[in-house]
N, C-alpha and C. Protein backbone atom coordinates (compact mmCIF):
# COMPACT_ATOMS: atom_id res chain seq x y z
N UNK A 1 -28.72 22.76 -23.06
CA UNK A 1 -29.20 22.35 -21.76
C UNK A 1 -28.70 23.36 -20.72
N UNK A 2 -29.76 23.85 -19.99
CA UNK A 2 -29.46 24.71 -18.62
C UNK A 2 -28.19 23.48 -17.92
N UNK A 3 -27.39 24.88 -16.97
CA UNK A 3 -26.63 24.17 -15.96
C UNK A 3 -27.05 23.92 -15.21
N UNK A 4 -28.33 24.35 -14.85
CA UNK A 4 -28.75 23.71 -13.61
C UNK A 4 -29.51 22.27 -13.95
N UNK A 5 -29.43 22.05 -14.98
CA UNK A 5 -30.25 20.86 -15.65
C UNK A 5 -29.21 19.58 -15.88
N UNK A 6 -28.15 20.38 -16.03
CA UNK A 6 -26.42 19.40 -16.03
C UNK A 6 -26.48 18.81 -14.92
N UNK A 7 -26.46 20.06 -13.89
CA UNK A 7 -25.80 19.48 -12.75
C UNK A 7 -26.44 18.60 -11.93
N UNK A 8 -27.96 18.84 -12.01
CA UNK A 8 -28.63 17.96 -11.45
C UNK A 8 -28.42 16.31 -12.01
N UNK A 9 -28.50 16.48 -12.95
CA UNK A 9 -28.11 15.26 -13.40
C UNK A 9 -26.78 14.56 -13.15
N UNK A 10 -25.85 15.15 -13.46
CA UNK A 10 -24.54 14.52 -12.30
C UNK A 10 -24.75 13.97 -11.09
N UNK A 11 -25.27 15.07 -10.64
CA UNK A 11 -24.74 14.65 -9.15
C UNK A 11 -25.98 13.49 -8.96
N UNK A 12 -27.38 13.38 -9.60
CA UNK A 12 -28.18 12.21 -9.79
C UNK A 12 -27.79 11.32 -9.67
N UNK A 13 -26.98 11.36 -11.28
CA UNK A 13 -26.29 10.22 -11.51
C UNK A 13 -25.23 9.44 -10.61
N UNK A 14 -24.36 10.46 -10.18
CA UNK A 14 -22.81 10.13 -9.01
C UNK A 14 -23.67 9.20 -7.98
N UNK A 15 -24.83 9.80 -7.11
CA UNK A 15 -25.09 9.34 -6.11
C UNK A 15 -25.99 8.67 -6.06
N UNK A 16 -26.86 8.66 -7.35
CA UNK A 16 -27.56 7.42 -7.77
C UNK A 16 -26.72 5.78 -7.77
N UNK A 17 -25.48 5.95 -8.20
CA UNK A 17 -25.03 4.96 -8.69
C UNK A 17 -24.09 4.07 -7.13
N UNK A 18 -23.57 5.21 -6.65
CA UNK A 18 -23.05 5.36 -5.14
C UNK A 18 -23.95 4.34 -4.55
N UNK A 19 -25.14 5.36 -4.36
CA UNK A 19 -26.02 4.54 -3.47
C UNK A 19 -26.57 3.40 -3.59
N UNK A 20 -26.69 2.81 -4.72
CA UNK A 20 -27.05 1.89 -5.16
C UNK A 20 -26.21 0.95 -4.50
N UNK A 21 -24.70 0.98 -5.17
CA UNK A 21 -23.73 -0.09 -4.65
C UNK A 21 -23.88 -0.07 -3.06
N UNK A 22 -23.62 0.88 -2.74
CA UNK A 22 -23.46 0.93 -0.99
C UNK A 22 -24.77 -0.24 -0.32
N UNK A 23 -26.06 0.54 -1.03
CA UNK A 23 -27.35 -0.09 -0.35
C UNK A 23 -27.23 -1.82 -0.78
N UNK A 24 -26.81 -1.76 -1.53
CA UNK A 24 -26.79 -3.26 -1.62
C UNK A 24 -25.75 -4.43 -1.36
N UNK A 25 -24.91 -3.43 -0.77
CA UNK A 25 -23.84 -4.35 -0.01
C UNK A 25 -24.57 -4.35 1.09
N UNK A 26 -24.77 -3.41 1.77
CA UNK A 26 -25.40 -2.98 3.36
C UNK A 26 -26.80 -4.02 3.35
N UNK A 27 -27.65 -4.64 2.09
CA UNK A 27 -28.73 -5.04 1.99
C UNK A 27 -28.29 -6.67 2.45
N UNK A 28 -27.24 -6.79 1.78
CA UNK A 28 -26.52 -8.12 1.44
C UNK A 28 -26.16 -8.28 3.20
N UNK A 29 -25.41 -7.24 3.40
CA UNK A 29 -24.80 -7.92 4.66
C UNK A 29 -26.14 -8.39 5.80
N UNK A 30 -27.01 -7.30 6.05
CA UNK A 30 -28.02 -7.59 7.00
C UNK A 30 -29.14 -8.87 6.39
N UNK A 31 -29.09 -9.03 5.25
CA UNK A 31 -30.16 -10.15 4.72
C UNK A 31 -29.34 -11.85 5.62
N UNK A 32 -28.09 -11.78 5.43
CA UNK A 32 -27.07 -12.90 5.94
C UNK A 32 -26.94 -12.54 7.12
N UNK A 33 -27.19 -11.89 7.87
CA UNK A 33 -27.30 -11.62 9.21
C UNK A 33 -28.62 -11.74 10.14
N UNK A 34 -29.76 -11.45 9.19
CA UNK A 34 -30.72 -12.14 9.48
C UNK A 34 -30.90 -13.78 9.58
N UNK A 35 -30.52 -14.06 8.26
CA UNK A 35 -30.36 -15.71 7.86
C UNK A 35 -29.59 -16.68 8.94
N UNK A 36 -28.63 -16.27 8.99
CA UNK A 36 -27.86 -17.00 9.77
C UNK A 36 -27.19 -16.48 11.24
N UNK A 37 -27.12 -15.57 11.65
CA UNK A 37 -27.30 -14.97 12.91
C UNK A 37 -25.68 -14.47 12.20
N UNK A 38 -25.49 -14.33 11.60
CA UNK A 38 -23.92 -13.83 11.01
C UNK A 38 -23.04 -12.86 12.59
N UNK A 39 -22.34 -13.37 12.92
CA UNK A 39 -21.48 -12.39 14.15
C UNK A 39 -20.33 -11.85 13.34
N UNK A 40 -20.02 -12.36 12.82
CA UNK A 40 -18.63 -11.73 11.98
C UNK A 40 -18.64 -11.42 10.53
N UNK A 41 -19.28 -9.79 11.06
CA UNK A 41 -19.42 -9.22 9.82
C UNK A 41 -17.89 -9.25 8.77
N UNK A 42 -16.74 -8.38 9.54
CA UNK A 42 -15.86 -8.21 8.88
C UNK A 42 -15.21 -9.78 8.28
N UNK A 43 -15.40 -10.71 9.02
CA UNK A 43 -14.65 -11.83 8.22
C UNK A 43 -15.38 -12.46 7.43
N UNK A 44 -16.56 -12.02 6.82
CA UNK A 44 -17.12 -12.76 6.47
C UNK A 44 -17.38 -11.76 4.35
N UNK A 45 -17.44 -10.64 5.16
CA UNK A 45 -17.91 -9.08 4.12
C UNK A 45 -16.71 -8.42 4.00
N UNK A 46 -15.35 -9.02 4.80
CA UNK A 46 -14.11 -8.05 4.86
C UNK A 46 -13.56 -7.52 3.66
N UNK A 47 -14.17 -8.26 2.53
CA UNK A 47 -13.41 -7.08 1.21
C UNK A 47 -14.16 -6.77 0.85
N UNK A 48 -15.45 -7.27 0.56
CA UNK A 48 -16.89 -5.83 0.06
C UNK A 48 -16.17 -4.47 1.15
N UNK A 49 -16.49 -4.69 1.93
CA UNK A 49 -15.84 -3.29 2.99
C UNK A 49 -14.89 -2.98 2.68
N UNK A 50 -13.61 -3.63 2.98
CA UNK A 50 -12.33 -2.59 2.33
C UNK A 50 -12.03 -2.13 1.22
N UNK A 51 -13.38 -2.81 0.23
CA UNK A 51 -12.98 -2.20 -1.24
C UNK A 51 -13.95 -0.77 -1.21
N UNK A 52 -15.43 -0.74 -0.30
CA UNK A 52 -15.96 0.20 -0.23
C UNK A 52 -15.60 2.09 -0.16
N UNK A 53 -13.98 1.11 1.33
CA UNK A 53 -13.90 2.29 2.05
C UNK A 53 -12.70 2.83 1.04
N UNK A 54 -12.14 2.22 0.57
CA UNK A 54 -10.86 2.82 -0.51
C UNK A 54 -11.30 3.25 -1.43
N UNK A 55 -12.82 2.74 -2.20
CA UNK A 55 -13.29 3.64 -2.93
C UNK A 55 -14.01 5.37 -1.99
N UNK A 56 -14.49 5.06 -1.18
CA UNK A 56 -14.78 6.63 -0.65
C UNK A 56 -13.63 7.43 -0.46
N UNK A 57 -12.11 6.75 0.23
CA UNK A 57 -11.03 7.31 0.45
C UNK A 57 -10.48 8.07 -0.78
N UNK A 58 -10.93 7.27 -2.21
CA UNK A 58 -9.96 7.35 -3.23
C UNK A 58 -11.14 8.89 -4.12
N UNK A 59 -12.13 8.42 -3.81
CA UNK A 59 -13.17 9.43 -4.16
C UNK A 59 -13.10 10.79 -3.89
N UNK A 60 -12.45 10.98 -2.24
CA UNK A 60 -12.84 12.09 -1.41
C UNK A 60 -11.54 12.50 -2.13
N UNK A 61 -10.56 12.07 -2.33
CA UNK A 61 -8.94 12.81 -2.79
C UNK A 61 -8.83 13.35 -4.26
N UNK A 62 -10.00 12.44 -4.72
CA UNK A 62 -10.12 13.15 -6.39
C UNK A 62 -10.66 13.76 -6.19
N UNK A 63 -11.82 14.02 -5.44
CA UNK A 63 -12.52 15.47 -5.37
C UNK A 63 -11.71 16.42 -4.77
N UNK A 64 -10.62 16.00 -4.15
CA UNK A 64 -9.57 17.44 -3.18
C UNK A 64 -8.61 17.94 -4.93
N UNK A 65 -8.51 16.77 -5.08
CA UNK A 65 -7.60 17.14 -6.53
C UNK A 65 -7.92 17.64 -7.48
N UNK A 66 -9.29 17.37 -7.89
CA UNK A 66 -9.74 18.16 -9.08
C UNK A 66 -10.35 19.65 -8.45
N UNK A 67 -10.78 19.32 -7.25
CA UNK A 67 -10.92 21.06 -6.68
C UNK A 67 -9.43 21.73 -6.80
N UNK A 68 -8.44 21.37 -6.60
CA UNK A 68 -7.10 22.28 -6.50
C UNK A 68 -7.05 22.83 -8.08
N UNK A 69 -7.11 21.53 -9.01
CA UNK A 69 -6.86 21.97 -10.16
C UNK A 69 -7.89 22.88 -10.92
N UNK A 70 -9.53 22.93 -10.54
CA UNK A 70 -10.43 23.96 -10.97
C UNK A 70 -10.10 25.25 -10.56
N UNK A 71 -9.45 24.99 -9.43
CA UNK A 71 -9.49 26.76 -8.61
C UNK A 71 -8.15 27.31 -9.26
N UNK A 72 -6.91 26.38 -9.15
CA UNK A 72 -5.87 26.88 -10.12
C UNK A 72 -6.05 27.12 -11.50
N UNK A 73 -6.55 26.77 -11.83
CA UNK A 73 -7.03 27.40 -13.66
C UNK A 73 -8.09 28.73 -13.21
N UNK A 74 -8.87 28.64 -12.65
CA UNK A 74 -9.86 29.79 -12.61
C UNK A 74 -9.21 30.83 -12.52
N UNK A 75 -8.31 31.28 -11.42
CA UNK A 75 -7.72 31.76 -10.99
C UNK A 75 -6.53 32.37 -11.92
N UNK A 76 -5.98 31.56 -12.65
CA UNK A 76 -5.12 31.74 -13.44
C UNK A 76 -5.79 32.55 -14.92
N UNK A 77 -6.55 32.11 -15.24
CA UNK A 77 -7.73 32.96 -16.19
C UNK A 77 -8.60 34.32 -15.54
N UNK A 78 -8.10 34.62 -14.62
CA UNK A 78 -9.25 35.69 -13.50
C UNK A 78 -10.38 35.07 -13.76
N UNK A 79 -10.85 33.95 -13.82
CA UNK A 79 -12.41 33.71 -13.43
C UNK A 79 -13.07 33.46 -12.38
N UNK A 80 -14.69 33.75 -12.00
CA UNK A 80 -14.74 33.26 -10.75
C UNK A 80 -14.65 31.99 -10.79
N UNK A 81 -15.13 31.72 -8.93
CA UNK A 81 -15.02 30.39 -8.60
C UNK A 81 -16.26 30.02 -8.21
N UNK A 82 -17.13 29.32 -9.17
CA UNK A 82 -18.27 28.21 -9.14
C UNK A 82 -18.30 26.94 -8.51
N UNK A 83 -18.82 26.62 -7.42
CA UNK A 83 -18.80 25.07 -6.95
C UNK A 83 -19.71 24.40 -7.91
N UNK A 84 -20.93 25.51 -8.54
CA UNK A 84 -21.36 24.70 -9.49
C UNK A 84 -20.40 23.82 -10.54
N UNK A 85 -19.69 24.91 -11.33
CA UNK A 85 -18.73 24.55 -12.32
C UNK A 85 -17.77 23.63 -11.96
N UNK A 86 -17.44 23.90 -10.69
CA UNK A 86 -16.62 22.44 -10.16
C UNK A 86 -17.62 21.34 -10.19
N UNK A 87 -18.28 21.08 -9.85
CA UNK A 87 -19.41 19.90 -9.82
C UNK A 87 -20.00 19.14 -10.78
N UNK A 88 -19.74 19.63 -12.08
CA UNK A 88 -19.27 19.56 -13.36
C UNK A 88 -18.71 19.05 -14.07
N UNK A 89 -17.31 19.53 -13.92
CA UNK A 89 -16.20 19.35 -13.96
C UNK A 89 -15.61 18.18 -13.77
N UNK A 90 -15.96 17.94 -11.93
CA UNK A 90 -15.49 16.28 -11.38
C UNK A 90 -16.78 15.43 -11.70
N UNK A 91 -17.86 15.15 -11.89
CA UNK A 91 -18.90 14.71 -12.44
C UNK A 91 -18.23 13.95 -13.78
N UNK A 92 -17.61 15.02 -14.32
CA UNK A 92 -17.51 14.57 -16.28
C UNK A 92 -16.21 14.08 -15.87
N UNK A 93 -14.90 14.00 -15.10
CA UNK A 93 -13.91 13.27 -14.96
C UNK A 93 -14.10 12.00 -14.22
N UNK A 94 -15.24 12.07 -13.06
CA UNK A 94 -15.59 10.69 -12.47
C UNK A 94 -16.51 9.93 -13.52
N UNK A 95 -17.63 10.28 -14.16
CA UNK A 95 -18.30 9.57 -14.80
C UNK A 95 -17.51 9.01 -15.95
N UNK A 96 -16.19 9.76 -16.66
CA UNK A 96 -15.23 9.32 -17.85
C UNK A 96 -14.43 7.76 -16.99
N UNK A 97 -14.42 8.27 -15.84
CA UNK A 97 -13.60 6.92 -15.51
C UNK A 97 -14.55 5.98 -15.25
N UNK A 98 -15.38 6.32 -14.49
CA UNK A 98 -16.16 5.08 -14.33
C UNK A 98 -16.70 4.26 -15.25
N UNK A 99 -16.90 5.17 -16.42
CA UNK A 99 -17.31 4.30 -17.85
C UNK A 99 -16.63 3.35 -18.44
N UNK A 100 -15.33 3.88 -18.47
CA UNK A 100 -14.11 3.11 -19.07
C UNK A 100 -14.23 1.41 -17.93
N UNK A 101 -13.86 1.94 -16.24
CA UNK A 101 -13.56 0.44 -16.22
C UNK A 101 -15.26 -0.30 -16.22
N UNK A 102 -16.49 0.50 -16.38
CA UNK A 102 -17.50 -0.31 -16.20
C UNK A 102 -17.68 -0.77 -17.60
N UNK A 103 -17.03 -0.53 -18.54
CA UNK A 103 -16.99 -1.01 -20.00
C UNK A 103 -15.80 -2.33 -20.33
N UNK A 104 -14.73 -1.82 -19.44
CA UNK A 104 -13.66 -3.15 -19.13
C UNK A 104 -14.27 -4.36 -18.49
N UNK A 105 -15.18 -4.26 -17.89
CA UNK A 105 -15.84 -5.09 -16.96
C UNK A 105 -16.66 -5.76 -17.97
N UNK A 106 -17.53 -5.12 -17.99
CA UNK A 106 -18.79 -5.73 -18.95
C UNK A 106 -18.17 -6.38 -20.07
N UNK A 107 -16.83 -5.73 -20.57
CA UNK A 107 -16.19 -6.60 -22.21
C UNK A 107 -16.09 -8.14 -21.12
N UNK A 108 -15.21 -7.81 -20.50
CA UNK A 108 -14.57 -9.15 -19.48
C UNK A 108 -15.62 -9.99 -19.60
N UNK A 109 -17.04 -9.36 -18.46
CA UNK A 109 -17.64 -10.54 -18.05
C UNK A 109 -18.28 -11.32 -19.51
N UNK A 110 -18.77 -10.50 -20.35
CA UNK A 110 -19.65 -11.06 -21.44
C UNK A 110 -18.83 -11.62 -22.37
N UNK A 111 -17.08 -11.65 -22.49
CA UNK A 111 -16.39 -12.63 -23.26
C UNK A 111 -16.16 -13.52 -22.35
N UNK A 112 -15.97 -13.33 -21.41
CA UNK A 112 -15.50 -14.45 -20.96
C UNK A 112 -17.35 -15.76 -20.63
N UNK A 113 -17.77 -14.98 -20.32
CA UNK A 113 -19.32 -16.05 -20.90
C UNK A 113 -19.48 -17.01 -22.78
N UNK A 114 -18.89 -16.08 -23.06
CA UNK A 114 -19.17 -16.60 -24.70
C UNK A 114 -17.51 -17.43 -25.03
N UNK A 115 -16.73 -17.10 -24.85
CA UNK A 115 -15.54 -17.62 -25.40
C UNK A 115 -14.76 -18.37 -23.99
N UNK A 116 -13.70 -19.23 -23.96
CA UNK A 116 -13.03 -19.40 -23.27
C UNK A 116 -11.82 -20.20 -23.49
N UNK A 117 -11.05 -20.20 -22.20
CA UNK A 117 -9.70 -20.87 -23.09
C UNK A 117 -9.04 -21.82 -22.28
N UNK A 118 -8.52 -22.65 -23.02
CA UNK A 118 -8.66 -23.93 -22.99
C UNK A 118 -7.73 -24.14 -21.67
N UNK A 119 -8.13 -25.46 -20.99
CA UNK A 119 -7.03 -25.68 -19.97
C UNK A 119 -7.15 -24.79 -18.58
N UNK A 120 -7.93 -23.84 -18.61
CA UNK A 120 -8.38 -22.96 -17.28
C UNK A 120 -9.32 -23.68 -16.51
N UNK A 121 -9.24 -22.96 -15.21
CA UNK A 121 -9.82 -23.49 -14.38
C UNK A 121 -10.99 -23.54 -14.34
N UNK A 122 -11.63 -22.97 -14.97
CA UNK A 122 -12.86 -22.16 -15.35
C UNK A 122 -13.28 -23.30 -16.77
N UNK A 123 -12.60 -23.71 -17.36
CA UNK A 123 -12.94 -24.18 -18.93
C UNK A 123 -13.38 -25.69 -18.51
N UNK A 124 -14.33 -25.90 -19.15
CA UNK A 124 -15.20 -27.69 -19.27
C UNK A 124 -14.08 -28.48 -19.31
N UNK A 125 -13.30 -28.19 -20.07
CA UNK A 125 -12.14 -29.26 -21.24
C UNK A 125 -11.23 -29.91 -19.59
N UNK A 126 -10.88 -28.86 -18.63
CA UNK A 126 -10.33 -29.45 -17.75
C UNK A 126 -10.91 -30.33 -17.03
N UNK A 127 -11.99 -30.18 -16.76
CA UNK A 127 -13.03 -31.75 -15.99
C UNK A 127 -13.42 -32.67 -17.32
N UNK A 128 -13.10 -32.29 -18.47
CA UNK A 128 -13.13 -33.77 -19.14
C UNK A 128 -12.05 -34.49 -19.36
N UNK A 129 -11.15 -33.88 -19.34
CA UNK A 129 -9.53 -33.88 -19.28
C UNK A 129 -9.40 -34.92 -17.98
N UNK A 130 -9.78 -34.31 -16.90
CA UNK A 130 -9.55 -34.98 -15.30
C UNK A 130 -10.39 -36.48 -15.60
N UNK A 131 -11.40 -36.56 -16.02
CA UNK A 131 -12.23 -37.67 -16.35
C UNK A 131 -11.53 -38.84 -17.05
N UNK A 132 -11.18 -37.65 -18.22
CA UNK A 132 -10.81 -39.10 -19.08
C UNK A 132 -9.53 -39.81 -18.87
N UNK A 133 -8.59 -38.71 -17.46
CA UNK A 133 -6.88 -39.46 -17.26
C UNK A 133 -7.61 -40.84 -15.94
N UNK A 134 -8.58 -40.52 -15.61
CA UNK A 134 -9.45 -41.28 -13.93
C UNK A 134 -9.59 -42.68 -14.88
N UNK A 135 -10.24 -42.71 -15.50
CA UNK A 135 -10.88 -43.93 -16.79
C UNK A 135 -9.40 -44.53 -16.88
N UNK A 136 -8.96 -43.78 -17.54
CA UNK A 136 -7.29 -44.60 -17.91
C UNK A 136 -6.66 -44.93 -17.28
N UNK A 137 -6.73 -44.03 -16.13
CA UNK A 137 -5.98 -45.28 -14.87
C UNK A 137 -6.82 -46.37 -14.62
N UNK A 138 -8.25 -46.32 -13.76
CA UNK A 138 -9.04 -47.07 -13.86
C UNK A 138 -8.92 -48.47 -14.77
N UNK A 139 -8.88 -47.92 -16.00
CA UNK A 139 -8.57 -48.97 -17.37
C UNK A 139 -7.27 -49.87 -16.80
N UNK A 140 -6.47 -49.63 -16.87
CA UNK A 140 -4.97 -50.33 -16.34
C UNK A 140 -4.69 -50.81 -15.28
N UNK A 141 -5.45 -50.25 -13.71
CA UNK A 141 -5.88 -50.95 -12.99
C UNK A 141 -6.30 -52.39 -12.86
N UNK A 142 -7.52 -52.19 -13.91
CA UNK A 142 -8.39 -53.19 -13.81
C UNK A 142 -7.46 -54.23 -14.89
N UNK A 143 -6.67 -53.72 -15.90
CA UNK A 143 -5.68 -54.86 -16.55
C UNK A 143 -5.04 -55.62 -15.98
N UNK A 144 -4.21 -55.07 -15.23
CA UNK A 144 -3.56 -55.21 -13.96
C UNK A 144 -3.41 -56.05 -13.01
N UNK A 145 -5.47 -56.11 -12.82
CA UNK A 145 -5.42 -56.94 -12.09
C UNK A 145 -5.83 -56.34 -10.49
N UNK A 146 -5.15 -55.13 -10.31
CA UNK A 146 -5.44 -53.99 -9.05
C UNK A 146 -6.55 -53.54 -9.17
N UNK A 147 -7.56 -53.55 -10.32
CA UNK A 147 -8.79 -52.85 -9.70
C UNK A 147 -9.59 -53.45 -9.05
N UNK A 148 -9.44 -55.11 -9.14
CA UNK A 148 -10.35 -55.88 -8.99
C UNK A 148 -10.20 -56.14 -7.31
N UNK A 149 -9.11 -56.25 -7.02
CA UNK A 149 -8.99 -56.13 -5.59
C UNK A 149 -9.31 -55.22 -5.01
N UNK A 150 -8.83 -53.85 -5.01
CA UNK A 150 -9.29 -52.64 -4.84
C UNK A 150 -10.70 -52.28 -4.27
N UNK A 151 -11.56 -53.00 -5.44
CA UNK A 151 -13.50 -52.94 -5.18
C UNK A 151 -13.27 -53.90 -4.24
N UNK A 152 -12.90 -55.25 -4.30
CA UNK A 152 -13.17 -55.96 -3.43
C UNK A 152 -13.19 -56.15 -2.03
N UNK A 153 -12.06 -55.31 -1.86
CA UNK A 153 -11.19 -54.67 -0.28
C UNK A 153 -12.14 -53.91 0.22
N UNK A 154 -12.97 -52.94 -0.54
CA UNK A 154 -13.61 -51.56 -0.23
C UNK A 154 -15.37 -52.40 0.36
């Protein structure tokens, strides 16, 4: 494959994927702002946003970092210096990470759909659990003698 056929595709891909997320937070926020006259964006979107901007913050510093470290190897080899080849370079180190946690994610969400564990907040067993201690009091109540008053009072 041509490099110019690489690179296009990186950077496709980088800002394909970028934009995507961005546009659809930005889609999200103005759709609820339409809907409901939303005034408070930030308290309402405040961590879609601060997770946005720490990802651009955290983005722009890996790109300062992996530029230091392309130009120090080039350099150190007498080679030139390609922004193509940098572009490349951080492309195949951003897309390696992003795979990994978008593969952590996807394991997460799709076990945790199929399997689950017991006693979480999240798990059935605890609202049948809550049900069946309600009944048993209920039950002893009404032995008791207290449930019957109880309805009756109400």
């Amino acid at each position: 494959m041509s490099d110019a056929v690489v690179i296009t595709f990186t950077v496709v891909v980088l800002v394909g994927i970028t934009g995507y997320l961005f546009y659809t937070m930005i889609s999200s926020i103005l759709a609820e702002k339409r809907q409901s006259r939303l005034r408070k964006v930030w308290k309402n979107f405040g961590l879609s946003i601060a997770f946005a901007v720490l990802f651009l913050v955290s983005w722009g510093a890996h790109a300062l970092a992996e530029w230091s470290t392309y130009r120090h190897e080039q350099l150190a080899h007498g080679e030139p210096i390609k922004v193509s080849e940098y572009v490349v370079e951080f492309g195949q180190s951003t897309l390696e990470n992003w795979q990994s946690e978008f593969l952590q994610l996807f394991s997460f969400v799709v076990l945790s759909a199929i399997m689950i564990h017991r006693g979480s907040a999240e798990s059935r067993d605890s609202e049948d659990r809550i049900e069946s201690k309600i009944d048993e009091i209920s039950k002893r109540l009404d032995a008791a003698g207290i449930g019957d008053k109880a309805s009756a009072k109400s």
